[in-house]
N, C-alpha and C. Protein backbone atom coordinates (compact mmCIF):
# COMPACT_ATOMS: atom_id res chain seq x y z
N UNK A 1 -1.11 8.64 -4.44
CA UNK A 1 -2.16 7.74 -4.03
C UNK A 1 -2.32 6.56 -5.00
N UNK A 2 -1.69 6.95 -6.40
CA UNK A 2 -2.27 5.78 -7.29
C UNK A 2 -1.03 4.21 -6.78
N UNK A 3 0.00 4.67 -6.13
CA UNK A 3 1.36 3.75 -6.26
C UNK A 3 0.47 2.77 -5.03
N UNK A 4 -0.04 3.50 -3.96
CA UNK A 4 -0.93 2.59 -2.52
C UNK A 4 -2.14 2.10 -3.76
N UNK A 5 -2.91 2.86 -4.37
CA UNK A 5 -4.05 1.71 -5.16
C UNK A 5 -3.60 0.85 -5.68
N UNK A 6 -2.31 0.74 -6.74
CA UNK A 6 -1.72 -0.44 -7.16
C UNK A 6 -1.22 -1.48 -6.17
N UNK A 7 -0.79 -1.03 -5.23
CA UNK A 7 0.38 -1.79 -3.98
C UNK A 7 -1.16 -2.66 -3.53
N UNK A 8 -2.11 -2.41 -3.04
CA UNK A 8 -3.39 -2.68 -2.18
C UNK A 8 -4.13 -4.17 -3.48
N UNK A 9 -4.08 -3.80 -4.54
CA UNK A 9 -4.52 -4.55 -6.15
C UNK A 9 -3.68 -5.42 -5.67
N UNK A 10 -1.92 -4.80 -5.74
CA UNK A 10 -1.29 -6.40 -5.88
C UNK A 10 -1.34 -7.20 -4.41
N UNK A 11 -1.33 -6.77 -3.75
CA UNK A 11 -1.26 -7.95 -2.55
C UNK A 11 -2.90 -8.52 -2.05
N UNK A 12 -3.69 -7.99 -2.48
CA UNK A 12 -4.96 -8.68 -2.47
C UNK A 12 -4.96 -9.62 -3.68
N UNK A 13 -4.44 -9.35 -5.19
CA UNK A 13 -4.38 -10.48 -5.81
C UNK A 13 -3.75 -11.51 -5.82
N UNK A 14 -2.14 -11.34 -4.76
CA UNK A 14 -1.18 -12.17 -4.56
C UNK A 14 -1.62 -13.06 -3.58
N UNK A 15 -3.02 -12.66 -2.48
CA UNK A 15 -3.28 -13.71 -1.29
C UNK A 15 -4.42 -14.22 -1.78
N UNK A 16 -4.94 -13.86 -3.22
CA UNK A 16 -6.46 -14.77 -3.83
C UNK A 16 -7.42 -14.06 -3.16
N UNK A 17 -7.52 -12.96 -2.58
CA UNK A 17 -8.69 -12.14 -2.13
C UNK A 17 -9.78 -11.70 -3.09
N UNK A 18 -11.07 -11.80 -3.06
CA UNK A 18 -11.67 -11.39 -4.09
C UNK A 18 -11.73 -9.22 -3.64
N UNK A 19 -12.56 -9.31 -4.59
CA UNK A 19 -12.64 -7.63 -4.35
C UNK A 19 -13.89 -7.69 -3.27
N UNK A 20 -14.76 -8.50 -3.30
CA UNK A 20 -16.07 -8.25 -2.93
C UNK A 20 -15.81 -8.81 -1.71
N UNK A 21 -14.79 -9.56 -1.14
CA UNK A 21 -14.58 -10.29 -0.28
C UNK A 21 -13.78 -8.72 0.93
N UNK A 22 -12.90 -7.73 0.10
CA UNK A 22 -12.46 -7.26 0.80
C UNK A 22 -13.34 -6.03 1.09
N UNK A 23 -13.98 -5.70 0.22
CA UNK A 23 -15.12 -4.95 -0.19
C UNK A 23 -15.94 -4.96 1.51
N UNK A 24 -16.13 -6.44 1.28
CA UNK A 24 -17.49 -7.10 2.56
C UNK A 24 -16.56 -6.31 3.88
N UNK A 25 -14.97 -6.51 4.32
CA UNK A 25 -14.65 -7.18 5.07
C UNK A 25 -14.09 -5.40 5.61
N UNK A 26 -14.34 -4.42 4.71
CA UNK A 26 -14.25 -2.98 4.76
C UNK A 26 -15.77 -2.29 5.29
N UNK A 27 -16.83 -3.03 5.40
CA UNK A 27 -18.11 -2.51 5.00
C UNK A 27 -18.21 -1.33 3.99
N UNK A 28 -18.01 -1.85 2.54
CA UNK A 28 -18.33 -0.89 2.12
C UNK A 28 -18.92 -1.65 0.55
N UNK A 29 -19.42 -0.64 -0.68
CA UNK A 29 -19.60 -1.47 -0.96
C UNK A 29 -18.66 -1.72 -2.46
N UNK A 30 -18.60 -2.95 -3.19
CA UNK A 30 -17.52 -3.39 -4.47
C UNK A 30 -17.43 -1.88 -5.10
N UNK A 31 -18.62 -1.27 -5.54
CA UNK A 31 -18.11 -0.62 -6.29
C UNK A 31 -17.54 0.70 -5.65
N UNK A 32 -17.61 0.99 -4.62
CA UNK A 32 -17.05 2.09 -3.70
C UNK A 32 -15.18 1.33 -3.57
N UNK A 33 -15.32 0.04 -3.34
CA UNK A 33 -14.30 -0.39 -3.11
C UNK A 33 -13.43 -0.84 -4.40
N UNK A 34 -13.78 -0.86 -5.50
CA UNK A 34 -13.45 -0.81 -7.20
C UNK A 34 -12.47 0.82 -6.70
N UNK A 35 -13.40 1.92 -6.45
CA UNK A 35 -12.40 3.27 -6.68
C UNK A 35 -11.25 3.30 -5.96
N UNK A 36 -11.47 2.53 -4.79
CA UNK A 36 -9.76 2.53 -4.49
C UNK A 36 -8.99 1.88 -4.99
N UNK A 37 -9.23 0.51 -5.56
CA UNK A 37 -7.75 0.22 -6.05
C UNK A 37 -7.51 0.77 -7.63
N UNK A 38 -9.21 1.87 -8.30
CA UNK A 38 -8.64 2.32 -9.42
C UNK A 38 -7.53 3.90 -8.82
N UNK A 39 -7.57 4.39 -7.62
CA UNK A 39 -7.01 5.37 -7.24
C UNK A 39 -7.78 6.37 -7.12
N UNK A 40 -8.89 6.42 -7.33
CA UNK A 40 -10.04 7.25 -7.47
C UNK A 40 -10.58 8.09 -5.87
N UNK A 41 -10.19 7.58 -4.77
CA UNK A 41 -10.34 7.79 -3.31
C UNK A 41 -9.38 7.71 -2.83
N UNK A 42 -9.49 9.09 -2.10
CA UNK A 42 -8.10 9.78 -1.00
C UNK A 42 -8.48 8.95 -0.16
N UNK A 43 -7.46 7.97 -0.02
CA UNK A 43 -7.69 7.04 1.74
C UNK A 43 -6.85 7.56 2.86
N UNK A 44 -7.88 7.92 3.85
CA UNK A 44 -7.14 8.27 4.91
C UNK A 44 -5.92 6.69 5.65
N UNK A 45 -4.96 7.30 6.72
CA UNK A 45 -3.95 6.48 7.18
C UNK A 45 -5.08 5.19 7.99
N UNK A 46 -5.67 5.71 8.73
CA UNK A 46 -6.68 4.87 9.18
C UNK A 46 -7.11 3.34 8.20
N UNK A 47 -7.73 3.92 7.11
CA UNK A 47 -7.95 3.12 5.96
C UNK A 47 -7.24 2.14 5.67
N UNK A 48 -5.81 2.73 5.59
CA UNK A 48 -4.66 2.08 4.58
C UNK A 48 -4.38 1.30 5.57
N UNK A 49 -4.73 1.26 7.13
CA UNK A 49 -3.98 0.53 8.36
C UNK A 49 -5.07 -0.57 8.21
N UNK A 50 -6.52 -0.32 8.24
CA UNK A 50 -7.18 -1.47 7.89
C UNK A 50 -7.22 -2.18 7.05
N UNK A 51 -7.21 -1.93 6.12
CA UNK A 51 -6.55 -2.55 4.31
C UNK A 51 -5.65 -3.75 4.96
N UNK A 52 -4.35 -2.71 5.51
CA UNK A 52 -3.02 -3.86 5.87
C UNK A 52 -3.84 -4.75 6.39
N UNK A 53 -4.37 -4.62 7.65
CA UNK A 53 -4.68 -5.29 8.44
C UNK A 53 -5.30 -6.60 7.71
N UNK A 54 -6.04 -6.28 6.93
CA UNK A 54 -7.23 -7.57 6.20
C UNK A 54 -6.29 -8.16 5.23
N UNK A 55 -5.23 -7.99 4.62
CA UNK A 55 -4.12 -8.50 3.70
C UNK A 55 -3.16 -9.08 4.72
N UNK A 56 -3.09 -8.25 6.22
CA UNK A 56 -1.93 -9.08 7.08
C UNK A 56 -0.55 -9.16 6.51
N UNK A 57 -0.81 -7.75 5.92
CA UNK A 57 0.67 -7.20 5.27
C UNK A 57 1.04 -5.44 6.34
N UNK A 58 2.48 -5.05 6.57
CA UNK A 58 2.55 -4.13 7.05
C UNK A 58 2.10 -3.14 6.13
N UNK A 59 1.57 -2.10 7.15
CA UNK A 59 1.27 -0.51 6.14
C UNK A 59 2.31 0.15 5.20
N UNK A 60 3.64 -0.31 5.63
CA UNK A 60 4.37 0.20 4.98
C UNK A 60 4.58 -0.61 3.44
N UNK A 61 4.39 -1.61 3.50
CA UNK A 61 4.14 -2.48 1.91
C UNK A 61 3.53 -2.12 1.45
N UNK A 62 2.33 -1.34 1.66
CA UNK A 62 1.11 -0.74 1.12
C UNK A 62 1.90 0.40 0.61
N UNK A 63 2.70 0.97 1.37
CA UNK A 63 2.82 2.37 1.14
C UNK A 63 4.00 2.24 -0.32
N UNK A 64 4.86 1.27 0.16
CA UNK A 64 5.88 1.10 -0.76
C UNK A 64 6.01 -0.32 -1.41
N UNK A 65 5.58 -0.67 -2.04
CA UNK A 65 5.33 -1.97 -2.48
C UNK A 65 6.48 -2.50 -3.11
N UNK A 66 7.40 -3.31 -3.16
CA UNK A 66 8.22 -4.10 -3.68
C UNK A 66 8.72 -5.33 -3.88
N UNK A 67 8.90 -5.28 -4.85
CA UNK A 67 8.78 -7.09 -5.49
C UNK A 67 9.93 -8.21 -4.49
N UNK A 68 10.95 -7.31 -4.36
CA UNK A 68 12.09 -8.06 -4.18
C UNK A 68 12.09 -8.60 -2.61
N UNK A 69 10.78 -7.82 -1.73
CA UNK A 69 10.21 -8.02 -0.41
C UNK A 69 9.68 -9.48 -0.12
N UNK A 70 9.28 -9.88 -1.48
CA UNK A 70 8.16 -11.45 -1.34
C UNK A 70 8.51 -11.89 -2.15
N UNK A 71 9.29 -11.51 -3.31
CA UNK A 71 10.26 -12.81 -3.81
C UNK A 71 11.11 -13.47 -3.79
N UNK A 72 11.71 -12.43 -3.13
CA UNK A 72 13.58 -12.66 -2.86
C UNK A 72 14.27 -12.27 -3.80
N UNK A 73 14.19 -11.72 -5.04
CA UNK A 73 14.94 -11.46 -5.94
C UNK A 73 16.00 -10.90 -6.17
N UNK A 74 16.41 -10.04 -5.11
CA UNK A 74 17.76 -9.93 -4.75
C UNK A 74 18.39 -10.54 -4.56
N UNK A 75 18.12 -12.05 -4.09
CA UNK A 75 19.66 -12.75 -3.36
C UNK A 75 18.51 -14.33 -4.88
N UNK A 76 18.12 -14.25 -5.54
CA UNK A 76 17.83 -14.99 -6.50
C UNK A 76 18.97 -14.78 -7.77
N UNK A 77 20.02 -16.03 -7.62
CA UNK A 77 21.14 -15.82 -8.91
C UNK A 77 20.32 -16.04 -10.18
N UNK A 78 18.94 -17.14 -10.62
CA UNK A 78 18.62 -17.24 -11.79
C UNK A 78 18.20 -15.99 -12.41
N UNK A 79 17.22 -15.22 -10.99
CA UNK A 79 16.54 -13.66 -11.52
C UNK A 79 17.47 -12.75 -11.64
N UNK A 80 18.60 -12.42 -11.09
CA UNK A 80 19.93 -11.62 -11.21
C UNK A 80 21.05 -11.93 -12.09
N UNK A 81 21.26 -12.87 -12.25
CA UNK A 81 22.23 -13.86 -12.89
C UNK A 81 23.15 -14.23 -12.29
N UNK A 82 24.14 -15.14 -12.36
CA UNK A 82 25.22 -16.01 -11.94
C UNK A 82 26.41 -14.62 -11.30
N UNK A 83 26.56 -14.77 -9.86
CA UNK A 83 27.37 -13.77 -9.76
C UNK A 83 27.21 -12.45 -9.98
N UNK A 84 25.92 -12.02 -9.93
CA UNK A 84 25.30 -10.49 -9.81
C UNK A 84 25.24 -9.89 -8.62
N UNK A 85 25.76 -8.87 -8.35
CA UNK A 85 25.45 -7.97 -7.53
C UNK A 85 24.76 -7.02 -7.42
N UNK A 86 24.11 -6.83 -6.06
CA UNK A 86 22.55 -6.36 -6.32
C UNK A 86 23.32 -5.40 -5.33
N UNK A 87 23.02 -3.65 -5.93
CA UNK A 87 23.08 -2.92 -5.04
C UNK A 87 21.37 -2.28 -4.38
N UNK A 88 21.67 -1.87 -3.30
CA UNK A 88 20.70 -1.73 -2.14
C UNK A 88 20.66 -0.21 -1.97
N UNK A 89 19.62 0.37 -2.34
CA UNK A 89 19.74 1.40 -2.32
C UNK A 89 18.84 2.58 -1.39
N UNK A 90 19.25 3.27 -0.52
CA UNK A 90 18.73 3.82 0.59
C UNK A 90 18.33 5.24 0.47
N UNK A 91 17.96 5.39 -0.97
CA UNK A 91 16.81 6.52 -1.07
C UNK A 91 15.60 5.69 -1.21
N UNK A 92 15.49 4.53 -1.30
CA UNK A 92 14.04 4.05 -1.14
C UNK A 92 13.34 4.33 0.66
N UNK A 93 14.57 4.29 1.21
CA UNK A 93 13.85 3.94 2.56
C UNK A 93 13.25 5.58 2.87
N UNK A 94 13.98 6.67 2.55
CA UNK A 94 14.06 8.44 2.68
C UNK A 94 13.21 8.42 1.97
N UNK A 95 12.82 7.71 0.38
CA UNK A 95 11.18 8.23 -0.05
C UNK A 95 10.05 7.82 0.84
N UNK A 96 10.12 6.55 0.90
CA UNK A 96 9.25 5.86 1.88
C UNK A 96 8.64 7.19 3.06
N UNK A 97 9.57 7.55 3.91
CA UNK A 97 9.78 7.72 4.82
C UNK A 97 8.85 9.30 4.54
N UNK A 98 9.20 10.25 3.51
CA UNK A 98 8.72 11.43 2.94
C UNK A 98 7.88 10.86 2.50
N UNK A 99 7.04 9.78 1.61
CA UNK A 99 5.75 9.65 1.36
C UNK A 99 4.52 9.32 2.67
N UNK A 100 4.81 9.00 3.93
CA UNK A 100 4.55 8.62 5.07
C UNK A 100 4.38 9.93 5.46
N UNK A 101 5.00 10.54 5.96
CA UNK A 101 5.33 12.01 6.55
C UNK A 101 4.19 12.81 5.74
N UNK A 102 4.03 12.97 4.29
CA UNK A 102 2.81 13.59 3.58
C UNK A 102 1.75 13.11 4.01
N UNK A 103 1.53 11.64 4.24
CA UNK A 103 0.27 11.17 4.28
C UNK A 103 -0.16 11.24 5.50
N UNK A 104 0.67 11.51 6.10
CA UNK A 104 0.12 11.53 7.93
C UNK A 104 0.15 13.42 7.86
N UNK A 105 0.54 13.73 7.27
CA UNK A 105 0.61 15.51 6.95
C UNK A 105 -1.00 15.75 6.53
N UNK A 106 -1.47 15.11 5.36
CA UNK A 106 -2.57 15.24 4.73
C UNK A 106 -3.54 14.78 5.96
N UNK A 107 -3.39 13.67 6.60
CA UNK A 107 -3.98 13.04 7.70
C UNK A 107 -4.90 13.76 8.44
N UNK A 108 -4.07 14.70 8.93
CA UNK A 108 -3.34 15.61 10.01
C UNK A 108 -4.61 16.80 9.65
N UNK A 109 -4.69 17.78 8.62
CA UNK A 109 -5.25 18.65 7.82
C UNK A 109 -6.58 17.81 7.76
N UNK A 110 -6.89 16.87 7.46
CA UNK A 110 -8.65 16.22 7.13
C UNK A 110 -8.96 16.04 8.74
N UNK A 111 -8.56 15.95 9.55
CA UNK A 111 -9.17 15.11 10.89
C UNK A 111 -8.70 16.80 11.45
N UNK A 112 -8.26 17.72 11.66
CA UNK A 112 -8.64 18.80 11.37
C UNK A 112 -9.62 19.54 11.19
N UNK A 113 -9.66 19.48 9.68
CA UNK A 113 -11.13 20.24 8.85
C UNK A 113 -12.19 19.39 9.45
N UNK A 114 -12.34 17.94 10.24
CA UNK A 114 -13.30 17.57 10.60
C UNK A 114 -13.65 17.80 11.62
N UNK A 115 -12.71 18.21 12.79
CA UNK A 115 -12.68 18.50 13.77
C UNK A 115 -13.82 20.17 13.98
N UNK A 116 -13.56 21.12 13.11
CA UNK A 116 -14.00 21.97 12.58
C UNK A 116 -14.93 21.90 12.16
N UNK A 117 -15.73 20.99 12.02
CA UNK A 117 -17.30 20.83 11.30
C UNK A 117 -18.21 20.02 12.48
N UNK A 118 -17.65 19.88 13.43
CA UNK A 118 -18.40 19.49 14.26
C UNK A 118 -18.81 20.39 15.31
């Protein structure tokens, strides 16, 4: 959960979002909305889809955040150097994919136990 609190920090700081702005735009309030991007709150998938939504970034950036997505730094020769080859590597997409699968697992188990209390 802490890698989505960081991922959620950086792309709200990368579009100039304030906290209180996303805070407002969550109804909830700064300092409720402070614990998620310290990692402090299990966010359900729901959450993390609205998050995207207000950043107008996919859920999955949230989920897996990477630099080389919005910089280009892979196909950047100054950031790589002259004639670098950038290998691409496809256990990112299989973690991705297993961190997704947990979180819709965990999902799955709370809307559940809630289901159960009603």
């Amino acid at each position: 959960m802490l890698k989505i609190a960081e991922n959620i920090k950086k792309y709200r700081e990368q579009k100039n979002i304030s906290r209180e702005s996303l805070a407002a735009d969550l109804s909830m309030s700064l300092s409720n909305y402070s614990k998620i991007e310290r990692g402090e709150i299990d966010l359900s998938i729901s959450r993390v889809q609205e998050i995207a939504q207000i950043l107008e970034v996919d859920i999955s950036q949230l989920l897996n955040f990477d630099a080389t997505q919005i910089f280009n730094i892979s196909n950047n020769r100054f950031v790589q150097g002259f004639g670098s080859k950038v290998q691409h590597n496809n256990s990112l997409n299989d973690e991705y994919v297993d961190k997704y699968i947990k979180m819709l697992e965990d999902e799955n188990v709370r809307l559940k136990a809630n289901q159960k209390s009603i």
